[in-house]
N, C-alpha and C. Protein backbone atom coordinates (compact mmCIF):
# COMPACT_ATOMS: atom_id res chain seq x y z
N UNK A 1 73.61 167.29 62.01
CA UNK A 1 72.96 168.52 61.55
C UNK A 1 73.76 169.12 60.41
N UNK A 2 73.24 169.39 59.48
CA UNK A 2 73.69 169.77 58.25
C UNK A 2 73.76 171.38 57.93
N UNK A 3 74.70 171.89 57.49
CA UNK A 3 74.88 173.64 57.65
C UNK A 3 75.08 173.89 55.77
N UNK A 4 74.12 175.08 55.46
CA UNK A 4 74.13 175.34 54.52
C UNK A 4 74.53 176.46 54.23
N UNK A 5 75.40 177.29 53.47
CA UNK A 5 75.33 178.66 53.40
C UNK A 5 74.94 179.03 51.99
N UNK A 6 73.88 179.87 51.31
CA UNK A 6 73.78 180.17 50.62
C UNK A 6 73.67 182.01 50.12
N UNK A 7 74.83 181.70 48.95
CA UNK A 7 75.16 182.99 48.51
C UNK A 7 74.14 183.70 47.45
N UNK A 8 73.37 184.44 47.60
CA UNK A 8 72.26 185.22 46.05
C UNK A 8 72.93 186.44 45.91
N UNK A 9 73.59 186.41 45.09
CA UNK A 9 74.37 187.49 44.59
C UNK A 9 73.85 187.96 42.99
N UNK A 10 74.29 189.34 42.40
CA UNK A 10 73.70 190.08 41.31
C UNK A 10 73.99 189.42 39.92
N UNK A 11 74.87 189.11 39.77
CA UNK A 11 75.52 188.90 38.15
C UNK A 11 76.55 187.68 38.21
N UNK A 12 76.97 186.73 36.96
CA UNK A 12 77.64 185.91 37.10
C UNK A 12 79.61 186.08 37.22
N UNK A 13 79.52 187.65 37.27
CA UNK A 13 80.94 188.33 38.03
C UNK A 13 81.19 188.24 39.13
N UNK A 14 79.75 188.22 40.09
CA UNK A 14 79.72 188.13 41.28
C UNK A 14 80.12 186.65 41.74
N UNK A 15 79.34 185.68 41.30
CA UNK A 15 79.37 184.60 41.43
C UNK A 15 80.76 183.83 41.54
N UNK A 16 82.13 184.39 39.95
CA UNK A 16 82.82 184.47 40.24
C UNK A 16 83.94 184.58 41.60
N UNK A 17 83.71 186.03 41.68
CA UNK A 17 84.31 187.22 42.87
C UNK A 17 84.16 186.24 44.02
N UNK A 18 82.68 186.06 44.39
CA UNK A 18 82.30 185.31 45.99
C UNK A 18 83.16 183.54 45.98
N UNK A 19 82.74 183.20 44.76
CA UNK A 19 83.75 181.96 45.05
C UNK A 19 85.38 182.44 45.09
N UNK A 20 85.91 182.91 44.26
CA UNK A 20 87.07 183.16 45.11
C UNK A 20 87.70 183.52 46.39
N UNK A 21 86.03 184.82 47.12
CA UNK A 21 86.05 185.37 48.50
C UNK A 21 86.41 184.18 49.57
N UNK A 22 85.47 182.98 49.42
CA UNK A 22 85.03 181.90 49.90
C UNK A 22 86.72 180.96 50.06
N UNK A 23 86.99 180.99 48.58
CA UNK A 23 88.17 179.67 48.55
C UNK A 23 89.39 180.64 49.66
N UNK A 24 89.14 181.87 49.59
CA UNK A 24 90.40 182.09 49.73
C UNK A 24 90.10 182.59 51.80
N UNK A 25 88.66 182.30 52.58
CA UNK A 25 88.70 182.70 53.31
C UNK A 25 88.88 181.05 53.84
N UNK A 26 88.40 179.47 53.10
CA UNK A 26 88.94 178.57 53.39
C UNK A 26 90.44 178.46 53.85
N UNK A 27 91.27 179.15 53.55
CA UNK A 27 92.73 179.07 53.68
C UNK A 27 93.14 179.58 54.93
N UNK A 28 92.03 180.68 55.30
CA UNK A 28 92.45 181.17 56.84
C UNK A 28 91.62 180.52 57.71
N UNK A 29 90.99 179.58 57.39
CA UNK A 29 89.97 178.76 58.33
C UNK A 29 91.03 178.11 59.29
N UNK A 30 90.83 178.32 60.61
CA UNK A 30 91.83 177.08 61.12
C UNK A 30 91.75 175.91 60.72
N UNK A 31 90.76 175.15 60.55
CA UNK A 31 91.21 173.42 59.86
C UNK A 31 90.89 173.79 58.17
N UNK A 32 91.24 174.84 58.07
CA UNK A 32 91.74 174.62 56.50
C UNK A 32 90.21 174.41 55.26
N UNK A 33 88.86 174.18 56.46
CA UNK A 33 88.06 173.46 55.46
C UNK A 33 87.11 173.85 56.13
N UNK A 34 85.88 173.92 55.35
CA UNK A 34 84.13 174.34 55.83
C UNK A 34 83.33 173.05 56.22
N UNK A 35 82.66 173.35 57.24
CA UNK A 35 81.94 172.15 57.99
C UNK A 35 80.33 172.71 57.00
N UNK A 36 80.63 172.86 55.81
CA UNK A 36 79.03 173.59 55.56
C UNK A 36 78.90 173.74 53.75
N UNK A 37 78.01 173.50 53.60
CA UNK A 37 77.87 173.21 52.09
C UNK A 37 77.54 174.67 51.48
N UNK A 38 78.19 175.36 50.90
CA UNK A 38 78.05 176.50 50.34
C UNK A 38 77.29 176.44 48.80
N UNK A 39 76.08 176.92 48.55
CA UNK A 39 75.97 177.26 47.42
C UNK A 39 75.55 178.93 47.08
N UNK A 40 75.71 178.73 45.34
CA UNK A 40 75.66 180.08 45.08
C UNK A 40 74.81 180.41 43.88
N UNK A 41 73.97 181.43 44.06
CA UNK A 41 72.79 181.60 43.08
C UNK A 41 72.75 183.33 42.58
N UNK A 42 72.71 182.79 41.36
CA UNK A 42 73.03 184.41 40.68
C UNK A 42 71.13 184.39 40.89
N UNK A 43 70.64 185.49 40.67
CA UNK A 43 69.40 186.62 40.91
C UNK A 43 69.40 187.53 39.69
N UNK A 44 70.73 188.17 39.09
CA UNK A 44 70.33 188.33 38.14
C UNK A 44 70.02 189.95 37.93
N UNK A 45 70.63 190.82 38.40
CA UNK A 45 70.55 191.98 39.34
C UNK A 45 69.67 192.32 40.73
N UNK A 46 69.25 193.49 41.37
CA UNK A 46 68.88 194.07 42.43
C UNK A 46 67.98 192.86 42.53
N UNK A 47 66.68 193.80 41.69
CA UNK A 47 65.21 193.47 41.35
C UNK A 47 65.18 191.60 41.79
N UNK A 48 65.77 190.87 41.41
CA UNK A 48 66.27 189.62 41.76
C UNK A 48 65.64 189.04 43.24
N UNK A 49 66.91 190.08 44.15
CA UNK A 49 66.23 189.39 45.29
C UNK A 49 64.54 189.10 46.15
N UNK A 50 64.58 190.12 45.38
CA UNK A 50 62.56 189.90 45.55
C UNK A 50 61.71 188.95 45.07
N UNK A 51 61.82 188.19 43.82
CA UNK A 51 61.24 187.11 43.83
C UNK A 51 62.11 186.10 43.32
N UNK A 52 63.32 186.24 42.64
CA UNK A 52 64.44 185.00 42.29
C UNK A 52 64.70 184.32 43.34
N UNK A 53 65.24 185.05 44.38
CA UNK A 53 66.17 184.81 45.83
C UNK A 53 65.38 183.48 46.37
N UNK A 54 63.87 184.36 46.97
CA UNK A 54 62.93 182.88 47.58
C UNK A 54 62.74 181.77 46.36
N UNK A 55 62.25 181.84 45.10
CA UNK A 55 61.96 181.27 44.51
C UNK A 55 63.14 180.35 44.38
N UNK A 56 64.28 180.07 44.48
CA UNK A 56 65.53 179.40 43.92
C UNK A 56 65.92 179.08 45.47
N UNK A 57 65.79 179.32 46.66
CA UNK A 57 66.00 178.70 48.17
C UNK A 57 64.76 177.75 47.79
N UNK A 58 63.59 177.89 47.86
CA UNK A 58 62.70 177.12 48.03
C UNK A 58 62.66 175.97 46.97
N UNK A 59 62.82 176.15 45.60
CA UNK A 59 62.81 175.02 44.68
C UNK A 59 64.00 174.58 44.53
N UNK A 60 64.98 174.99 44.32
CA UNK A 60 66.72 174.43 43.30
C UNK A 60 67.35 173.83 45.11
N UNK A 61 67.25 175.31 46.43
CA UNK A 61 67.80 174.63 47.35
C UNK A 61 67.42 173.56 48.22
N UNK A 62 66.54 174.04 49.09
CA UNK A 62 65.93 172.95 49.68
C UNK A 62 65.57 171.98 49.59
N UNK A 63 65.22 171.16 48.18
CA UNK A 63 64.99 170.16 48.17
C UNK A 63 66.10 169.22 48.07
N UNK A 64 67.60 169.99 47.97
CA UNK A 64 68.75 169.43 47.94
C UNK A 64 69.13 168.52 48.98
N UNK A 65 68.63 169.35 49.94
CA UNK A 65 69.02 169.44 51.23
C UNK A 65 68.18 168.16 52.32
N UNK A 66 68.28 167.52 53.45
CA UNK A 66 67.70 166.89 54.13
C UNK A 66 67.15 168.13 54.88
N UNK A 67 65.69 167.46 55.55
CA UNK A 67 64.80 168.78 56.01
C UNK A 67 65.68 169.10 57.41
N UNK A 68 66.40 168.50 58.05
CA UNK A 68 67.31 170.06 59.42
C UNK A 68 68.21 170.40 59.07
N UNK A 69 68.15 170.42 57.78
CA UNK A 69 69.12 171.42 57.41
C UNK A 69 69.48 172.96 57.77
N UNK A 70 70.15 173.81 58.67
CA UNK A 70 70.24 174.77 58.68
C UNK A 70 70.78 176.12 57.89
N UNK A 71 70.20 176.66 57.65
CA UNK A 71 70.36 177.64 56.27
C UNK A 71 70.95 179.28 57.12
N UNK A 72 72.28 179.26 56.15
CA UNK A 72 72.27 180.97 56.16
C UNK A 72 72.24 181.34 55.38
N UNK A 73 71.78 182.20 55.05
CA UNK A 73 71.41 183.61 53.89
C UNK A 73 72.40 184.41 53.46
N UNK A 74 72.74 184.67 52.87
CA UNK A 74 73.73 185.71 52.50
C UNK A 74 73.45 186.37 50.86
N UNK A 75 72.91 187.54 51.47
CA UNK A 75 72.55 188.24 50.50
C UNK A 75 73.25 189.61 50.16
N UNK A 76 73.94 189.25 48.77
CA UNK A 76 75.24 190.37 48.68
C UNK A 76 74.90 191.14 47.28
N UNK A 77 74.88 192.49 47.61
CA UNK A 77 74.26 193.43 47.10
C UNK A 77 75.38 194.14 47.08
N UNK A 78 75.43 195.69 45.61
CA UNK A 78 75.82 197.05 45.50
C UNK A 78 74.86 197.68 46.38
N UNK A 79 75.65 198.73 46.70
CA UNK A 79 74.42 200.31 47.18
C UNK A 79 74.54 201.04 46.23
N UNK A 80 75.09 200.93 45.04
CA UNK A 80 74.66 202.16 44.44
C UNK A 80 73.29 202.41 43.91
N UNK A 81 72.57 201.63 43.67
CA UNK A 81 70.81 201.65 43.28
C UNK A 81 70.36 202.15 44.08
N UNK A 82 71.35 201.99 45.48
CA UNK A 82 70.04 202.86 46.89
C UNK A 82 71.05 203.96 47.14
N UNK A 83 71.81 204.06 46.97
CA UNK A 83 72.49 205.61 47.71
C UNK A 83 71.34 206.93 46.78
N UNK A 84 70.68 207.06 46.00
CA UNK A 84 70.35 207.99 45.74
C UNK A 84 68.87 207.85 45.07
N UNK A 85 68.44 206.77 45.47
CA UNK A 85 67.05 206.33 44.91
C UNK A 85 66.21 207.35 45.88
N UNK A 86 65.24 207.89 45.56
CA UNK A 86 63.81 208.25 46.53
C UNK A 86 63.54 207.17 47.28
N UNK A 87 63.22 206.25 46.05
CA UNK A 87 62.33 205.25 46.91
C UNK A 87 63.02 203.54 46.12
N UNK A 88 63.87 203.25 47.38
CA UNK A 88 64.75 202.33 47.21
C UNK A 88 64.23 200.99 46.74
N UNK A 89 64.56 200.53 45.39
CA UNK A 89 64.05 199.10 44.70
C UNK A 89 63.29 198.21 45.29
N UNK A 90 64.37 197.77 46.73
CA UNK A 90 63.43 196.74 47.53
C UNK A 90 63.61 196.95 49.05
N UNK A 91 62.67 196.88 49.53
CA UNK A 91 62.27 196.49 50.37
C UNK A 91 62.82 195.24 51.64
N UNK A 92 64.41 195.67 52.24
CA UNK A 92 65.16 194.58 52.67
C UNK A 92 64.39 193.68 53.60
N UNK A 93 64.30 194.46 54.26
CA UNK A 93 63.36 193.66 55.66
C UNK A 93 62.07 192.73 54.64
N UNK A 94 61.26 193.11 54.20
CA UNK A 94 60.18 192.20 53.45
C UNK A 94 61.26 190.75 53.10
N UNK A 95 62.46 191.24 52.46
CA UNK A 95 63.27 190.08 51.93
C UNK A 95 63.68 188.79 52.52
N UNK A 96 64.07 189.49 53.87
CA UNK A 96 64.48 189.10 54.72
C UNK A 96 63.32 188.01 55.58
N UNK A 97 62.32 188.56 55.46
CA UNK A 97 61.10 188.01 56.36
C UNK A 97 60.49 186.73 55.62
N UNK A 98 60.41 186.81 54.40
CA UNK A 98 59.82 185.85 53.52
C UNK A 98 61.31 184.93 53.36
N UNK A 99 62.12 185.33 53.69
CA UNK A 99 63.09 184.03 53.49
C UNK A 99 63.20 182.94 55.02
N UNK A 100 62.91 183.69 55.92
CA UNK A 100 63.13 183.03 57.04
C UNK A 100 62.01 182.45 57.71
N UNK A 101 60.27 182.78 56.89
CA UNK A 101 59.11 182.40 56.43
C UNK A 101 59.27 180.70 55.79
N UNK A 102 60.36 180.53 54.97
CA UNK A 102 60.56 179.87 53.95
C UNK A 102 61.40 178.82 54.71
N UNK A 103 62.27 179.66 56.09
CA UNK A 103 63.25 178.05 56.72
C UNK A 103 64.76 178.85 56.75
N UNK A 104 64.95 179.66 56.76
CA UNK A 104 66.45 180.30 56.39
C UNK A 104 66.41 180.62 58.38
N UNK A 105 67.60 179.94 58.85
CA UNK A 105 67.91 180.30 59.86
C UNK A 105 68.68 181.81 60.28
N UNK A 106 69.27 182.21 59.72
CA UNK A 106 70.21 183.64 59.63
C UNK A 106 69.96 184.60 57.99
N UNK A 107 69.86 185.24 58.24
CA UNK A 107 70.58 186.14 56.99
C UNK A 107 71.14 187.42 57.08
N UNK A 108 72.83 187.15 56.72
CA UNK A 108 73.64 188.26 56.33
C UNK A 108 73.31 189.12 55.04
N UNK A 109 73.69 189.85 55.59
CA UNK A 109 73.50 191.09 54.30
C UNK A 109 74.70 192.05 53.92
N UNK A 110 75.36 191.57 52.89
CA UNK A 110 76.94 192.07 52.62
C UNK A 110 76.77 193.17 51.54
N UNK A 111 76.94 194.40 51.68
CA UNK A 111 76.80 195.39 50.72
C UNK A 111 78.05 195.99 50.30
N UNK A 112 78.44 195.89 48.73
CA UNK A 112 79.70 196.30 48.65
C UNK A 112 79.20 198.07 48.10
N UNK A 113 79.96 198.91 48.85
CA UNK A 113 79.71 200.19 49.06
C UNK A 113 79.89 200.68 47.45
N UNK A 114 78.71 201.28 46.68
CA UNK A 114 78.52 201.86 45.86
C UNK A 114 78.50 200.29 44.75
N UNK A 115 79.63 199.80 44.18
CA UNK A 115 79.25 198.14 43.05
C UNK A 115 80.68 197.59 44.00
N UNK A 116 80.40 196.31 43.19
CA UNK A 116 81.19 195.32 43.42
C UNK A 116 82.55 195.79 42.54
N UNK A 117 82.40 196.52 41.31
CA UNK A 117 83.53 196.74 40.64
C UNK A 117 84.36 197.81 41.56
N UNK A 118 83.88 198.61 42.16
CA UNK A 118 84.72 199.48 43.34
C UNK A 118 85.36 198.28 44.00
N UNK A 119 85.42 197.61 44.61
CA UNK A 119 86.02 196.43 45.57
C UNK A 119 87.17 196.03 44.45
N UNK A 120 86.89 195.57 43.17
CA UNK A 120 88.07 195.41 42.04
C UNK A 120 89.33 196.06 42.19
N UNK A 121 88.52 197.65 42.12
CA UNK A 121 89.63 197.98 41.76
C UNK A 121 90.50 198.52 42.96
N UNK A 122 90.64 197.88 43.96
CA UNK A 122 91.06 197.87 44.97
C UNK A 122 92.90 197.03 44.52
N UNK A 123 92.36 196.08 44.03
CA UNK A 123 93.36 195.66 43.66
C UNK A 123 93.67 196.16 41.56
N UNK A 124 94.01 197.28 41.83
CA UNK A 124 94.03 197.74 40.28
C UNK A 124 95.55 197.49 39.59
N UNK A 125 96.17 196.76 40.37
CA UNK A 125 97.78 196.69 39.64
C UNK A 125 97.24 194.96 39.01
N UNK A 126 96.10 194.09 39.77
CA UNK A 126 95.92 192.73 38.78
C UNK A 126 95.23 193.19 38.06
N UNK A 127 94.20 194.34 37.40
CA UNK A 127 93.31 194.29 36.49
C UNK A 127 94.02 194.94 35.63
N UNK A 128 95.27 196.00 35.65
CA UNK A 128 95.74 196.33 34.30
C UNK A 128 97.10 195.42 34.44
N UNK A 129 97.37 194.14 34.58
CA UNK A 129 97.92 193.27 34.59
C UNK A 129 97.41 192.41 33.87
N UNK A 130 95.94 192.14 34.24
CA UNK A 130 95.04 191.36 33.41
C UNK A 130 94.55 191.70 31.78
N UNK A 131 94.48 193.07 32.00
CA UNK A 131 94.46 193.99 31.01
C UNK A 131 95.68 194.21 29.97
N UNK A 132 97.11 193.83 30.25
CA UNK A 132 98.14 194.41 30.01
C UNK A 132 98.78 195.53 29.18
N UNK A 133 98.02 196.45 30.63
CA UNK A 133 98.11 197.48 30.28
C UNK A 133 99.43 198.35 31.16
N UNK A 134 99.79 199.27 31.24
CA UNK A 134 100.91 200.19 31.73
C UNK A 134 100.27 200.48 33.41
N UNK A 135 101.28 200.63 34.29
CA UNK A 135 101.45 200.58 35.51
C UNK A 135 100.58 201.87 35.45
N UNK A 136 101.36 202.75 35.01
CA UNK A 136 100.64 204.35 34.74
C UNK A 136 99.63 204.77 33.98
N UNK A 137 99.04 203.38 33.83
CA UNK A 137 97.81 203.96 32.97
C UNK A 137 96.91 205.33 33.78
N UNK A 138 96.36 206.09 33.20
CA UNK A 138 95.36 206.59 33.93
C UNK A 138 94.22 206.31 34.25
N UNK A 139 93.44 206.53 35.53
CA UNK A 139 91.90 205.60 35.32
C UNK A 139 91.18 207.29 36.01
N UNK A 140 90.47 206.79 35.13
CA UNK A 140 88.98 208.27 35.63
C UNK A 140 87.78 207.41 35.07
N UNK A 141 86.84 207.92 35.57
CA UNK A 141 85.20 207.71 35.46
C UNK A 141 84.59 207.95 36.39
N UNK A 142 83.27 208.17 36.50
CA UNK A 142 82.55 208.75 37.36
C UNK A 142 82.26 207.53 38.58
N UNK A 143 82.48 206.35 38.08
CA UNK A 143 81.94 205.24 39.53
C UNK A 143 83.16 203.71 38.77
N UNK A 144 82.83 203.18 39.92
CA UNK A 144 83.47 202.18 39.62
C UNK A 144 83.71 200.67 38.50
N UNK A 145 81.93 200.87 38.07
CA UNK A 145 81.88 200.55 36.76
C UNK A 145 82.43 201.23 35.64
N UNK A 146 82.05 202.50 35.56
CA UNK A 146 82.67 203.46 34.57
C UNK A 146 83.95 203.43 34.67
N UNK A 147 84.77 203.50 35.55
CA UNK A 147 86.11 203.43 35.34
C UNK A 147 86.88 201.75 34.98
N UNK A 148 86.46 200.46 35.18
CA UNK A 148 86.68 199.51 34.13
C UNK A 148 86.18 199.57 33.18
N UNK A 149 84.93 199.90 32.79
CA UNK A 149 84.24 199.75 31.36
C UNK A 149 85.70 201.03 30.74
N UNK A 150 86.33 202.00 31.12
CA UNK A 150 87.11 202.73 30.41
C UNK A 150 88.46 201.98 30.30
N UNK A 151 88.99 201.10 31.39
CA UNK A 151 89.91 200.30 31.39
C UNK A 151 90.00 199.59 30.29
N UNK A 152 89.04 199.27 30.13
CA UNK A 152 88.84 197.72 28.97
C UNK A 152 89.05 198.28 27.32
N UNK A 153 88.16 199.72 27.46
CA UNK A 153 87.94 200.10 26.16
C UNK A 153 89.65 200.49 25.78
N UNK A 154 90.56 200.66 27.00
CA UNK A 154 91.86 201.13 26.19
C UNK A 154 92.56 199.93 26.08
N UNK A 155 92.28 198.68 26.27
CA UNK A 155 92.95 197.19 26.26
C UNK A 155 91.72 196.63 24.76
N UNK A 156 90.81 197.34 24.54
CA UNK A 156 90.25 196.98 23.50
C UNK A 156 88.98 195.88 23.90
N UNK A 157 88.87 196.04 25.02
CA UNK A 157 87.65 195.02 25.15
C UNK A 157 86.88 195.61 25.49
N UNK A 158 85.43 194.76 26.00
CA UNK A 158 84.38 195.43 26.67
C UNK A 158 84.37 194.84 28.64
N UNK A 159 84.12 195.78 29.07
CA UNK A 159 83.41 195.00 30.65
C UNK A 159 82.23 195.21 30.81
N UNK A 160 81.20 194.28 30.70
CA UNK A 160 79.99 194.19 30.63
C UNK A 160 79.73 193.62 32.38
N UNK A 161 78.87 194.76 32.58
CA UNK A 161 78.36 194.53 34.46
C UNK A 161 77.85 193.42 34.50
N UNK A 162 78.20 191.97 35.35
CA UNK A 162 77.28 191.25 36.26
C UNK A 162 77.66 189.86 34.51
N UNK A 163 78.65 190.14 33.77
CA UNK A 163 78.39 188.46 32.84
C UNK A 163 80.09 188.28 33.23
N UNK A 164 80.12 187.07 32.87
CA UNK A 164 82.01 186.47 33.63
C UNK A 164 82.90 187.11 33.13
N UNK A 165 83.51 187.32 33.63
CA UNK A 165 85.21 188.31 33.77
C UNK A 165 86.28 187.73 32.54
N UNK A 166 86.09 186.96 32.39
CA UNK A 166 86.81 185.86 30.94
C UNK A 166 88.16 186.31 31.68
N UNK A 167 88.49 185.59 33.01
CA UNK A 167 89.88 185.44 33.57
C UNK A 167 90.04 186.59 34.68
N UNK A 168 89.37 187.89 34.12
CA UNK A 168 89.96 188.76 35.30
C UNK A 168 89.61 188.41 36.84
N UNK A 169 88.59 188.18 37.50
CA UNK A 169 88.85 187.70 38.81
C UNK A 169 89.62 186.77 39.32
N UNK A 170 90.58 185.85 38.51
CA UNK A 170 91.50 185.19 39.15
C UNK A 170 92.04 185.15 38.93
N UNK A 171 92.73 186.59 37.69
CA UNK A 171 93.93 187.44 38.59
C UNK A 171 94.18 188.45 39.41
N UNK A 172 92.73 188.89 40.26
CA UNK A 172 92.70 189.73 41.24
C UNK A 172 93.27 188.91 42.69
N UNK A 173 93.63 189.92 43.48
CA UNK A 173 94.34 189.71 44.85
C UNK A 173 93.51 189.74 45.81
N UNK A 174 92.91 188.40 46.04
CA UNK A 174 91.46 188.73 46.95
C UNK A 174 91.53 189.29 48.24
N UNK A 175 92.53 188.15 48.61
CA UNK A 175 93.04 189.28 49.98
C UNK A 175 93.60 190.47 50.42
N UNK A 176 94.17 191.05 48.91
CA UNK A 176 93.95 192.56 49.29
C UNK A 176 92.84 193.24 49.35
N UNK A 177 92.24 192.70 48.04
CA UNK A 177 90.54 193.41 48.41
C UNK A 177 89.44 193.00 49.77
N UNK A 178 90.14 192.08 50.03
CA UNK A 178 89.14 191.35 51.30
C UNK A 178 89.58 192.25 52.25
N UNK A 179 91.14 192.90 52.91
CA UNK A 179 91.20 193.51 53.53
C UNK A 179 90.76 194.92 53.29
N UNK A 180 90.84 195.58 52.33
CA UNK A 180 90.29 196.86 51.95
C UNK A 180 88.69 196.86 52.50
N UNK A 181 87.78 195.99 51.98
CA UNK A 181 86.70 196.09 52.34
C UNK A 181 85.97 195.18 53.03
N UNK A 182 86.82 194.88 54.47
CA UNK A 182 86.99 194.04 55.08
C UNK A 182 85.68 194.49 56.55
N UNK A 183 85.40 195.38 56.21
CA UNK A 183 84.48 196.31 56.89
C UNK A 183 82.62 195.37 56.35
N UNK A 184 83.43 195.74 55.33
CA UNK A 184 81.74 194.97 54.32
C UNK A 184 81.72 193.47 54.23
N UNK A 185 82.98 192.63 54.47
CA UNK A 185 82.92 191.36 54.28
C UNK A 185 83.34 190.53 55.34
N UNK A 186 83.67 191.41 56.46
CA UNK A 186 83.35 190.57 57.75
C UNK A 186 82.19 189.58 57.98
N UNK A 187 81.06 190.54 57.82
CA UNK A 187 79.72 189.06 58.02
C UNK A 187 79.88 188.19 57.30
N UNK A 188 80.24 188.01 56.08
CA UNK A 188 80.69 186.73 55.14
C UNK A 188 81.52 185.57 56.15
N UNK A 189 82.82 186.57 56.21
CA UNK A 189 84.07 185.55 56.82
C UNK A 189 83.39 184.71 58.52
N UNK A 190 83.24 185.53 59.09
CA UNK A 190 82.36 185.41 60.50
C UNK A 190 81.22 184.14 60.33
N UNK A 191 80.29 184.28 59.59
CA UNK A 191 79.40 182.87 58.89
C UNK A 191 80.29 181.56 58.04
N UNK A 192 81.48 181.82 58.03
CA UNK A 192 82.26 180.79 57.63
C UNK A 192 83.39 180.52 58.61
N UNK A 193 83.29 181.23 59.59
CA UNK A 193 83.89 180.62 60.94
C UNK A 193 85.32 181.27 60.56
N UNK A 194 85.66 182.30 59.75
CA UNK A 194 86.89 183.03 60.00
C UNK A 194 87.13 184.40 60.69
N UNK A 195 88.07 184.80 61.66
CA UNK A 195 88.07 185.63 61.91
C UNK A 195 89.32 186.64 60.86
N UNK A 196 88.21 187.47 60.66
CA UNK A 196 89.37 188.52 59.86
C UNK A 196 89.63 189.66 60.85
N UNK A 197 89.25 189.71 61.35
CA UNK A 197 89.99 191.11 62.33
C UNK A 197 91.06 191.32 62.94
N UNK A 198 91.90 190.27 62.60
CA UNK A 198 93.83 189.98 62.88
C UNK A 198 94.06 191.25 61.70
């Protein structure tokens, strides 16, 4: 029986971020290694998981796959689009239903509280490291995007939400951020057979 886990995540930062989440929750695996074929599919922001998500399980994955193949879902999202929406983008449960419509045995749902760049800067001594910038830099902005997009602009670059990091995620400290928001990325580790709650 064949175990699949598949990651639909927002932007190709993410994509990044989760493979590092992944390599580095391999290391606390007791045998060191995944009994399960992980893939990972950018969506492309929110809006994404509503028709990218099924559309890319059903064509790019499954046919990869031999048909008992067992599938988990893992669908990893910001809340900041929903912490203050009226009427929230999508519709999880619909998401959820049409994927497991489709053959998806499980689906997790990993939400990093407000963006994924909040979880960054968790570890903020590798990004103005990465940055090389001063220990004491100051950081302000109103959210956690805003405060790298201000990071960058004083290192002279840009941080553009959800396109590749050009190096910065692997010099972030995953396992510090894994423990910081270890609350939100338990269901991840748990579907890859690690326990993080040591």
């Amino acid at each position: 029986m064949n175990k699949c886990l598949v990651l639909f995540v927002e932007g190709d930062t993410e994509v990044e971020f989760y493979k590092q989440v992944v390599a580095n929750a391999r290391k606390l695996h007791p045998k060191k290694r995944f009994d399960t074929n992980i893939e990972y599919r950018n969506v492309r922001g929110v809006g994404g998981f509503k028709s990218i998500a099924l559309r890319k399980f059903v064509k790019e994955i499954k046919p990869k796959y031999e048909k008992d193949c067992v599938y988990t879902i893992v669908l990893c999202s910001d809340t900041d689009v929903f912490d203050f929406a009226a009427k929230p983008p999508i519709k999880w449960d619909e998401v959820k239903k049409e994927l497991m419509n489709n053959g998806a045995s499980k689906i997790i749902h990993v939400e990093a509280k407000r963006s994924i760049e909040d979880w960054f800067l968790y570890d903020i001594d590798g990004i103005l490291g990465f940055l090389r910038l001063s220990k004491n830099t100051p950081i302000s902005g109103k959210n956690g995007c805003d405060k790298l997009q201000r990071l960058y602009k004083q290192a002279n670059k840009v941080y553009y939400k959800g396109i590749q990091s050009n190096g910065m995620i692997e010099r972030l400290d995953i396992d510090k951020i894994a423990v910081a928001v270890k609350d939100q990325l338990n269901p991840l580790y748990e579907a890859l057979g690690v326990d993080k709650s040591k």
